[in-house]
Structures are given as C-alpha cells and as structure tokens.
N, C-alpha and C. Protein backbone atom coordinates (compact mmCIF):
# COMPACT_ATOMS: atom_id res chain seq x y z
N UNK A 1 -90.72 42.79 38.89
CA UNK A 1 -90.30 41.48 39.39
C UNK A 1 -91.54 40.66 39.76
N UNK A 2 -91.48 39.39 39.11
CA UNK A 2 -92.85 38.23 39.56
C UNK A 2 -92.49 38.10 40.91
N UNK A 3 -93.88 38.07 41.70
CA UNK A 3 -93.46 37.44 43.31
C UNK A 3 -93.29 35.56 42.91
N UNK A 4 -93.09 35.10 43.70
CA UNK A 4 -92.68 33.73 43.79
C UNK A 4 -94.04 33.09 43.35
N UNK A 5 -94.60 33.11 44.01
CA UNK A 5 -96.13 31.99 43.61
C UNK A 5 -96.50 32.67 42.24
N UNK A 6 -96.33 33.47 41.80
CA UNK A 6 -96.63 33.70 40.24
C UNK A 6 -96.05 32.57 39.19
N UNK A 7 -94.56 32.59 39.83
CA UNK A 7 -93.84 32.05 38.84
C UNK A 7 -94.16 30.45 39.15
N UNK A 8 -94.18 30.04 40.03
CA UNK A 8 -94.92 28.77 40.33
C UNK A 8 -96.49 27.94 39.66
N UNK A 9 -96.74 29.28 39.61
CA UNK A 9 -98.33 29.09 38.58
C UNK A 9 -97.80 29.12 37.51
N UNK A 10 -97.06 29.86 36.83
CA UNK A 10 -96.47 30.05 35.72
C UNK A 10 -96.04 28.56 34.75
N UNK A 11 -95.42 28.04 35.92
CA UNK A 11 -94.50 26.47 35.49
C UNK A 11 -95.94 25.36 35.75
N UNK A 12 -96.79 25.28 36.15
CA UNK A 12 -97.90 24.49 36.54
C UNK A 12 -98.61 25.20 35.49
N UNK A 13 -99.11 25.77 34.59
CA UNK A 13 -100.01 26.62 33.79
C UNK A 13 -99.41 25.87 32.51
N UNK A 14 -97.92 26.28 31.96
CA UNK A 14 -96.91 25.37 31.42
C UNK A 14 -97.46 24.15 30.50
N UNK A 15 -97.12 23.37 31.90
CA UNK A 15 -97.21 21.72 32.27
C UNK A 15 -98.59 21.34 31.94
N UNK A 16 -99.54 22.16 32.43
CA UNK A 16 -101.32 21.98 32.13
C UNK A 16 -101.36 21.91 30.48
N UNK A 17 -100.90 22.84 29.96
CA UNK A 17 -101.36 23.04 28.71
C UNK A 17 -100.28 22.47 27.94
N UNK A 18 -99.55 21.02 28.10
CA UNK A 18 -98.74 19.78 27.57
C UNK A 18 -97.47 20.65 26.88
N UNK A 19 -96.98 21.76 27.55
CA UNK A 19 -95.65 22.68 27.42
C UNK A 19 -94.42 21.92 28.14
N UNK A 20 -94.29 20.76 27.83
CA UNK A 20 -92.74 20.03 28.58
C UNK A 20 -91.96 19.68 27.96
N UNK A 21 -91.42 20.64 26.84
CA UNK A 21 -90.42 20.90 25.94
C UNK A 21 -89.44 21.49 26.95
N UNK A 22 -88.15 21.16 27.01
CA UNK A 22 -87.24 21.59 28.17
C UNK A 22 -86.98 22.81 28.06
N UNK A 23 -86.95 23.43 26.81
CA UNK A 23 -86.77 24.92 26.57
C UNK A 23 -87.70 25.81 27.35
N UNK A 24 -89.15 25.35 27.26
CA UNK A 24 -89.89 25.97 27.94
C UNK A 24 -90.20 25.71 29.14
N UNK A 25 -89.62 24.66 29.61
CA UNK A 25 -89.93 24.39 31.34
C UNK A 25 -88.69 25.34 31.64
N UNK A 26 -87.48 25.50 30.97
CA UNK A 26 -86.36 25.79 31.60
C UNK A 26 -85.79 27.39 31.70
N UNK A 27 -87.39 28.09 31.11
CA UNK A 27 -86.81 28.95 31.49
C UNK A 27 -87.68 30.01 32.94
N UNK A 28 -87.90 28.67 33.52
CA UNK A 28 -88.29 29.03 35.11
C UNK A 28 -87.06 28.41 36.24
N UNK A 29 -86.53 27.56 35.64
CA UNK A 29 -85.29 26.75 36.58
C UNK A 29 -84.08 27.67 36.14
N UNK A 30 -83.46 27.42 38.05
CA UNK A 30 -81.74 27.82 37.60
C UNK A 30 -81.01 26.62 37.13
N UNK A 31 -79.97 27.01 37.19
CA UNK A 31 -79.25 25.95 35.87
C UNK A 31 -78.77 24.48 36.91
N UNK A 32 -78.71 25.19 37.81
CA UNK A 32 -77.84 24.45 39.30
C UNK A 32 -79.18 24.11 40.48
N UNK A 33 -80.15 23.57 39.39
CA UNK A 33 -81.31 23.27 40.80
C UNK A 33 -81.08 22.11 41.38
N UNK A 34 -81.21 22.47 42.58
CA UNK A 34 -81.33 21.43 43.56
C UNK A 34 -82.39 20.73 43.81
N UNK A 35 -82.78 19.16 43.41
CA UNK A 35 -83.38 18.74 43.76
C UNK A 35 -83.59 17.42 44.97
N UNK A 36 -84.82 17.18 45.12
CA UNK A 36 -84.87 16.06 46.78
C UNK A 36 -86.08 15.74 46.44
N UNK A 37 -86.43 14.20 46.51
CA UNK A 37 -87.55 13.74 46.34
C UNK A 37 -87.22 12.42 47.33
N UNK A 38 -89.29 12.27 47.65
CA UNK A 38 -89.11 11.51 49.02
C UNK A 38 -90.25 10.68 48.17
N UNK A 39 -90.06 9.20 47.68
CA UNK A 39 -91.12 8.46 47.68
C UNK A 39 -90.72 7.29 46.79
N UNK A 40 -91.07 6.45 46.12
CA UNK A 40 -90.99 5.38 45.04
C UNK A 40 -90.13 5.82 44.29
N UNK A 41 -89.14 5.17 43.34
CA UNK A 41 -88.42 5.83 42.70
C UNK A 41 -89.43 6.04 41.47
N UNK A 42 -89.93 4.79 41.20
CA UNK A 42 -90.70 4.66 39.59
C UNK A 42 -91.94 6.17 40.15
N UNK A 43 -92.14 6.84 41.08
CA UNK A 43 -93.31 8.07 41.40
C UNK A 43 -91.94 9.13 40.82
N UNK A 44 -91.01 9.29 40.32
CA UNK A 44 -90.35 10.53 40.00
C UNK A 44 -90.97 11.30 38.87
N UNK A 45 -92.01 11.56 39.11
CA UNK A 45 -92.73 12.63 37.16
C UNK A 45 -92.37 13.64 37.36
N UNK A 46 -92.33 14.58 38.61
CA UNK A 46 -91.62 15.57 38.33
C UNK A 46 -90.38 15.88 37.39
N UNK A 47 -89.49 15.10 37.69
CA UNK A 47 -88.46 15.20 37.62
C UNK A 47 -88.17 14.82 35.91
N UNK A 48 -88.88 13.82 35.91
CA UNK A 48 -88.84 13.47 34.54
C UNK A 48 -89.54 14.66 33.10
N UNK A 49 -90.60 15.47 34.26
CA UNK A 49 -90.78 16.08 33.45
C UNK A 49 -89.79 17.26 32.92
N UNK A 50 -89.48 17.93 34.27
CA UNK A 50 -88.38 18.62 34.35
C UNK A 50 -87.33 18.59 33.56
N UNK A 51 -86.36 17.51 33.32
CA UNK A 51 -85.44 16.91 32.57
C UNK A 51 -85.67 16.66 30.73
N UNK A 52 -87.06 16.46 30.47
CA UNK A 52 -87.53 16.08 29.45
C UNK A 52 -87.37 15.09 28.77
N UNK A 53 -87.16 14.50 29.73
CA UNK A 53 -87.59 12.43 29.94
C UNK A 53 -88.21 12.10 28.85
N UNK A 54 -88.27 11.70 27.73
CA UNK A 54 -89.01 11.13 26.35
C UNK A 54 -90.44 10.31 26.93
N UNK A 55 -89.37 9.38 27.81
CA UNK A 55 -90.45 8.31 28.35
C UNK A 55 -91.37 8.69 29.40
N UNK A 56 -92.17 9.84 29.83
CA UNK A 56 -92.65 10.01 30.73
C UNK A 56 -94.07 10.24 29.95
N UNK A 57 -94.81 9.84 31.07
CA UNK A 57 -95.65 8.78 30.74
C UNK A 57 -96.93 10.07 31.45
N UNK A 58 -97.16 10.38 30.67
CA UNK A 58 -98.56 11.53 30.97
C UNK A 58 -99.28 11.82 32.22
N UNK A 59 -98.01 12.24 33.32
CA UNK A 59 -98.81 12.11 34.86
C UNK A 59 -98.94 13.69 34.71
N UNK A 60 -100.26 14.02 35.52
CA UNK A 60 -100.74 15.41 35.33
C UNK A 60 -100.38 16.02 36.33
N UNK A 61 -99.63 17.06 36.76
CA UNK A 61 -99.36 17.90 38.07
C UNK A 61 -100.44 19.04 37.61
N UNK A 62 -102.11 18.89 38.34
CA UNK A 62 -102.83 20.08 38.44
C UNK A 62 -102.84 20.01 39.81
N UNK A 63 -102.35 20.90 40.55
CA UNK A 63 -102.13 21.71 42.13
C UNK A 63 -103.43 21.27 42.55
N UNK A 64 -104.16 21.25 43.40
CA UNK A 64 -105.21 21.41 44.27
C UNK A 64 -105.10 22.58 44.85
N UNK A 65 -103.85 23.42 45.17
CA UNK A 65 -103.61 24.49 46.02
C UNK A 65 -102.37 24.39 45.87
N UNK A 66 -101.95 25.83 45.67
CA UNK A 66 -100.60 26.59 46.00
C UNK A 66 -100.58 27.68 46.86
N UNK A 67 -99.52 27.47 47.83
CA UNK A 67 -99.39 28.44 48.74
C UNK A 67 -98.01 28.97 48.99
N UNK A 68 -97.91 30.46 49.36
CA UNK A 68 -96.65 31.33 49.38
C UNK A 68 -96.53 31.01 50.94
N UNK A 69 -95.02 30.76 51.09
CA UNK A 69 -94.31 30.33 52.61
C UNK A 69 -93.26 31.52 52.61
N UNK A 70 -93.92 32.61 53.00
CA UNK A 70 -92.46 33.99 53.04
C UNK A 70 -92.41 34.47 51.51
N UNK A 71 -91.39 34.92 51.95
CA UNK A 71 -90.88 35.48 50.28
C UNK A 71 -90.13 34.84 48.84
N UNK A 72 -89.71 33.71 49.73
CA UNK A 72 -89.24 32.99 48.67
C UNK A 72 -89.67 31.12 48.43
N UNK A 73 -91.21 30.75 49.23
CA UNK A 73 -90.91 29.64 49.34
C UNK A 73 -92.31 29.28 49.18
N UNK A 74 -92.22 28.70 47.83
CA UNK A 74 -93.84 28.25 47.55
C UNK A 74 -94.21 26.56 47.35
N UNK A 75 -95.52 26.03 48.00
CA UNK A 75 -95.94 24.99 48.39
C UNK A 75 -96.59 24.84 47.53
N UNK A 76 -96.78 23.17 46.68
CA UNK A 76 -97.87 23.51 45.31
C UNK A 76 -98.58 21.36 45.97
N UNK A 77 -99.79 21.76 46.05
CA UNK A 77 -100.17 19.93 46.54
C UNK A 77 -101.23 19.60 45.43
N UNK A 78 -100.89 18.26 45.14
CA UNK A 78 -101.96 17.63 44.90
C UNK A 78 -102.31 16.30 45.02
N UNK A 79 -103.25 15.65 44.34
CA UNK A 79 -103.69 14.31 44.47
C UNK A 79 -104.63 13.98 43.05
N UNK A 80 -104.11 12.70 42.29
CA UNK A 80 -104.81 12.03 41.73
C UNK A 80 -105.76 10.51 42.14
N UNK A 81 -106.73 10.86 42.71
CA UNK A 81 -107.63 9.81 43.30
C UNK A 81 -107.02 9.25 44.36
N UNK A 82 -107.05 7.54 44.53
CA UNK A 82 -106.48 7.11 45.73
C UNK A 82 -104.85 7.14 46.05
N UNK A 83 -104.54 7.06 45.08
CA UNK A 83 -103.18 6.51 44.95
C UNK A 83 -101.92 7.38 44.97
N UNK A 84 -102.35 8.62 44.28
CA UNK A 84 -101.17 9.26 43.88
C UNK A 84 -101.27 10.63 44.83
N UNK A 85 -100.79 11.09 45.54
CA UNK A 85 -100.60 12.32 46.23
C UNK A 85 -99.16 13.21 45.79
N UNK A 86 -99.45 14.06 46.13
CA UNK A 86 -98.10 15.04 45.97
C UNK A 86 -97.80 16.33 46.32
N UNK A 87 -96.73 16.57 47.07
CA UNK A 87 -96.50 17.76 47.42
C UNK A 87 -95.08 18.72 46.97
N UNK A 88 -95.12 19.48 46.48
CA UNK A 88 -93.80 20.38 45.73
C UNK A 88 -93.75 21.52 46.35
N UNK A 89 -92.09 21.28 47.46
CA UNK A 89 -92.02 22.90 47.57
C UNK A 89 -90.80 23.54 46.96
N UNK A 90 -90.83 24.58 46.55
CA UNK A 90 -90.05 25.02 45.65
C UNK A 90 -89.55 26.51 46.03
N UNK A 91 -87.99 26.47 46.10
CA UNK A 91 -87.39 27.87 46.03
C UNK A 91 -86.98 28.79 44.78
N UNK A 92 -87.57 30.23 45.41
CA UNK A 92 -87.31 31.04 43.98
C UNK A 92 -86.49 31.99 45.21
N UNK A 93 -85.12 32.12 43.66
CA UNK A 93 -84.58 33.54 44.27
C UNK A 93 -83.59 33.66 42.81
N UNK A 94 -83.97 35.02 42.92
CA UNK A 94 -83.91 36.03 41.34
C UNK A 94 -84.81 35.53 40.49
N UNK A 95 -86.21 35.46 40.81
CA UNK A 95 -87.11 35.24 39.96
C UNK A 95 -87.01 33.47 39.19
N UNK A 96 -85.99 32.56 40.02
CA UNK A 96 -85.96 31.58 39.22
C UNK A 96 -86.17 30.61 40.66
N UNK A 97 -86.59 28.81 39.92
CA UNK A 97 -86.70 28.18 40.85
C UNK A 97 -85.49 27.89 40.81
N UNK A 98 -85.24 27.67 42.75
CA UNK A 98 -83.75 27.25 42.66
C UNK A 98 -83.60 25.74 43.14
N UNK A 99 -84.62 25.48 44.14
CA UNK A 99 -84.44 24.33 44.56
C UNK A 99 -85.95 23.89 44.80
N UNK A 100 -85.69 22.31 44.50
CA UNK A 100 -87.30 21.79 44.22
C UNK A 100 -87.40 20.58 45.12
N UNK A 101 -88.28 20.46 45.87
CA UNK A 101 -88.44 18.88 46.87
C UNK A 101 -89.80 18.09 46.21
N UNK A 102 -89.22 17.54 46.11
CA UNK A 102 -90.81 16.62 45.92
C UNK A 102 -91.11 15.55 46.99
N UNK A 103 -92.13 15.67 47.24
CA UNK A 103 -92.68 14.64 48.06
C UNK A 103 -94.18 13.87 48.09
N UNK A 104 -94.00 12.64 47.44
CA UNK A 104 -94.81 11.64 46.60
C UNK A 104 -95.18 10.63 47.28
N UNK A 105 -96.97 10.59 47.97
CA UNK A 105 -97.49 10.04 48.73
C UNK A 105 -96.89 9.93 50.79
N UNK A 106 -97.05 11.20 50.72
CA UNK A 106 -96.18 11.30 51.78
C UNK A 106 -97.08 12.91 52.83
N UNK A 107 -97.54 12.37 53.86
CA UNK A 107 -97.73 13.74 54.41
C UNK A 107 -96.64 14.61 55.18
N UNK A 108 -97.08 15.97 54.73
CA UNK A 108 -95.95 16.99 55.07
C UNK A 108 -96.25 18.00 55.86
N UNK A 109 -95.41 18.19 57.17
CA UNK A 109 -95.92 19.39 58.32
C UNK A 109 -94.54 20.66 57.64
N UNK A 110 -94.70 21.74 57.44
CA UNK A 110 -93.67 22.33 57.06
C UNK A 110 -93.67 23.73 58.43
N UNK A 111 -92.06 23.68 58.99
CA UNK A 111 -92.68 24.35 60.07
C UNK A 111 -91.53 25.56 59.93
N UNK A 112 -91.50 26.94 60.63
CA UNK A 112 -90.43 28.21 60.25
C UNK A 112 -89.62 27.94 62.14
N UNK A 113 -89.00 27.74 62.08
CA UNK A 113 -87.88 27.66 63.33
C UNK A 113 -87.14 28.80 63.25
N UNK A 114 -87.43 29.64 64.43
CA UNK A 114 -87.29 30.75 64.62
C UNK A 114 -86.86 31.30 66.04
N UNK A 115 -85.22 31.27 65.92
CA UNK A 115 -85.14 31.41 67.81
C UNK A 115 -85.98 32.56 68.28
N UNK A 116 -86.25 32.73 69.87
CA UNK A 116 -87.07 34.13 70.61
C UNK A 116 -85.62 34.48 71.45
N UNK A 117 -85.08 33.86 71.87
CA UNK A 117 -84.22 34.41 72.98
C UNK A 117 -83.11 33.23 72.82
N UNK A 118 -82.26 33.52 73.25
CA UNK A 118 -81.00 32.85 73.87
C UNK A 118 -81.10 31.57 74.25
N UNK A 119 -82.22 31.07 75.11
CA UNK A 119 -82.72 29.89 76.01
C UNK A 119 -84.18 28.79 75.16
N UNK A 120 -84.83 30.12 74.26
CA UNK A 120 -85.74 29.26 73.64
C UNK A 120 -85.99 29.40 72.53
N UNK A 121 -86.24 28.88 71.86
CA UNK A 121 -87.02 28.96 70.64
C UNK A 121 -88.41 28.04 70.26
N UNK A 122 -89.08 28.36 69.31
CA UNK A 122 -90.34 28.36 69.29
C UNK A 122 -90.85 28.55 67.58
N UNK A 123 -91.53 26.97 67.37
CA UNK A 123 -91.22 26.52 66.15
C UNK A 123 -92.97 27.00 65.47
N UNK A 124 -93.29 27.65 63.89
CA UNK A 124 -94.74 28.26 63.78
C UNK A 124 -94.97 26.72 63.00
N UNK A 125 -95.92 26.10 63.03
CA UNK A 125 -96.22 25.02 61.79
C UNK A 125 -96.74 26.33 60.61
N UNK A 126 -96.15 26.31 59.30
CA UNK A 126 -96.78 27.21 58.36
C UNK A 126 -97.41 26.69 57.23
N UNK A 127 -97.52 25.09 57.34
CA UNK A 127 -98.36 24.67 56.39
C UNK A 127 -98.30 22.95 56.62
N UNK A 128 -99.32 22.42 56.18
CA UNK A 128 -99.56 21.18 56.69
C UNK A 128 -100.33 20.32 55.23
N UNK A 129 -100.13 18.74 55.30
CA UNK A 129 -100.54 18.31 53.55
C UNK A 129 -102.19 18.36 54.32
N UNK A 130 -102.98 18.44 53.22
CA UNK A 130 -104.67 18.28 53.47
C UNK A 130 -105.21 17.53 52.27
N UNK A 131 -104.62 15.80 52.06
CA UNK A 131 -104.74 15.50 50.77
C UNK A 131 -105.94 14.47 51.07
N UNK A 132 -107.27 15.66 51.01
CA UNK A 132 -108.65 15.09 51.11
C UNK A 132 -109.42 13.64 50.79
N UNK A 133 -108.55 13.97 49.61
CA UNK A 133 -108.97 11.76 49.02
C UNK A 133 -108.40 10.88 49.48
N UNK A 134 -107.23 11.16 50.25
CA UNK A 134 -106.93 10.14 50.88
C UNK A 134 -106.84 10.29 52.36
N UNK A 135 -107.50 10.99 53.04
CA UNK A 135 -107.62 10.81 54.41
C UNK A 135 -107.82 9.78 55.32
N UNK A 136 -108.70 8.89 54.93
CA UNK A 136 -108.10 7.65 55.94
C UNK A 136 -107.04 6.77 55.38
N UNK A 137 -105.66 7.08 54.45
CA UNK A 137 -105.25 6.56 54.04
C UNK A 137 -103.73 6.65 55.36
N UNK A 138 -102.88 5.57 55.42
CA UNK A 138 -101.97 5.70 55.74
C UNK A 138 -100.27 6.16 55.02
N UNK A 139 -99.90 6.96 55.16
CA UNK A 139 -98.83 7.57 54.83
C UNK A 139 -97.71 7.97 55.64
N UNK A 140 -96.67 7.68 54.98
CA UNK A 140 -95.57 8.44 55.94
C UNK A 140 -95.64 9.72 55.90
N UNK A 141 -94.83 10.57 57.27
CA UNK A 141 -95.08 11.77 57.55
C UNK A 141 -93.87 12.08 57.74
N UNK A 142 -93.34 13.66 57.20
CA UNK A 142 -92.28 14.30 57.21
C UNK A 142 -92.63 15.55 57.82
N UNK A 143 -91.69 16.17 58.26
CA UNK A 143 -91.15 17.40 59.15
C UNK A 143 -89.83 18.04 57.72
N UNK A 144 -90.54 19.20 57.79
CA UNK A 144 -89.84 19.75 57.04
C UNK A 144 -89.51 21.48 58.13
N UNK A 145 -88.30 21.38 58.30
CA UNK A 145 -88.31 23.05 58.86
C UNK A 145 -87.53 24.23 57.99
N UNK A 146 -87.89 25.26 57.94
CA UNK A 146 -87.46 26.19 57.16
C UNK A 146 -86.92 27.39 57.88
C-alpha cells in the first residue's frame, strides 16, 4: 500500500511531465471527489486540470513543499512569483484522493482539534502557508481544522 504523500507526488510528478489526459490524472481520484476551492473563480487550474478542461491554459502546479498531516492528509504549496500562490490539501483513503481543497492566493493555518478532557480542549497548529515571495504581500487568511 502507497502511504498518502506518495500518491500525492505521484499526481504532481503526472502534471510536471504535461500527463493531464483524464485517464491518467484519474486514476489517483475517487470517482465521488469532493471538492472546495477558496479564491477567484477565473484562479480554478486545479480543477480544470483535474476535469480535463480543453481550455486550460498551461498553469504549472510544481509544489514548493509537500507535507503528510497524519495518515491520511497531505498538504502540497506553492507559488508562481508575485501573483499566484497556492495551497492543496488533499484526502487519501484506500489509496485514492478523496477530497481536494484548493486554496488560491490565500494564507492557510491548518490546525488538529483534539479534545483533552471533558472541560477542555486544546487545538495543535500542524501546518501553516510559508509562501516566501509573497511575504509582504496581503492575503486573506483561513483556519482550517482537522
């Protein structure tokens, strides 16, 4: 069995080497994926790629960093120069992605909410956006809990 961030490299490795024939993107997606995207509508490339959109227009998803969140929940970021940022987190379970968020020019705190007791609970931040080229840039910010 692939662990999760394999198969995540897997679909980004894909996509790198101009593989966005739906046959071959699709056989990392379940059939019933759920998707959520937070940004411009005309910023949807994921999705377009995903779908196999004719008209999509040569936007490059190379990661800057991918990171494993548990066992089933992998974080993939990047950024093209000033403008374009991006963050994808993506669920695998049975070796397939099941559900995909995108979030396009947008910073993201992703945190594991985890009760301790009866009276409290006590939230870990487990990953945070670090989209270097645009640091003094202003962006909206999301809370994502898992």
């Amino acid at each position: 069995m692939q662990d999760s961030k394999a198969i995540v490299e897997a679909l980004y490795k894909a996509l790198a080497k101009g593989k966005t024939e739906t046959r071959t993107v699709a056989k990392f997606l379940a059939t019933d994926l759920e998707w959520w995207f937070h940004g411009p509508p005309k910023c949807q490339h994921m999705m377009r790629v995903l779908t196999g959109d004719s008209g999509h227009v040569g936007f490059k998803f190379e990661p800057r960093s991918i990171t494993e969140v548990g066992d089933y929940c992998v974080i993939a970021e990047g950024w093209e120069g000033a403008q374009a940022y991006w963050v994808h987190v993506w669920t695998i379970k049975d070796g397939l992605l099941t559900q995909f968020r995108e979030y396009f020019n947008t910073w993201l705190t992703v945190r594991d909410l985890k009760p301790l007791g009866w009276k409290e609970s006590k939230s870990f931040t487990v990953w945070q956006s670090m989209p270097r080229d645009l640091f003094h840039r202003s962006l909206p910010s999301l809370l994502l809990a898992i």
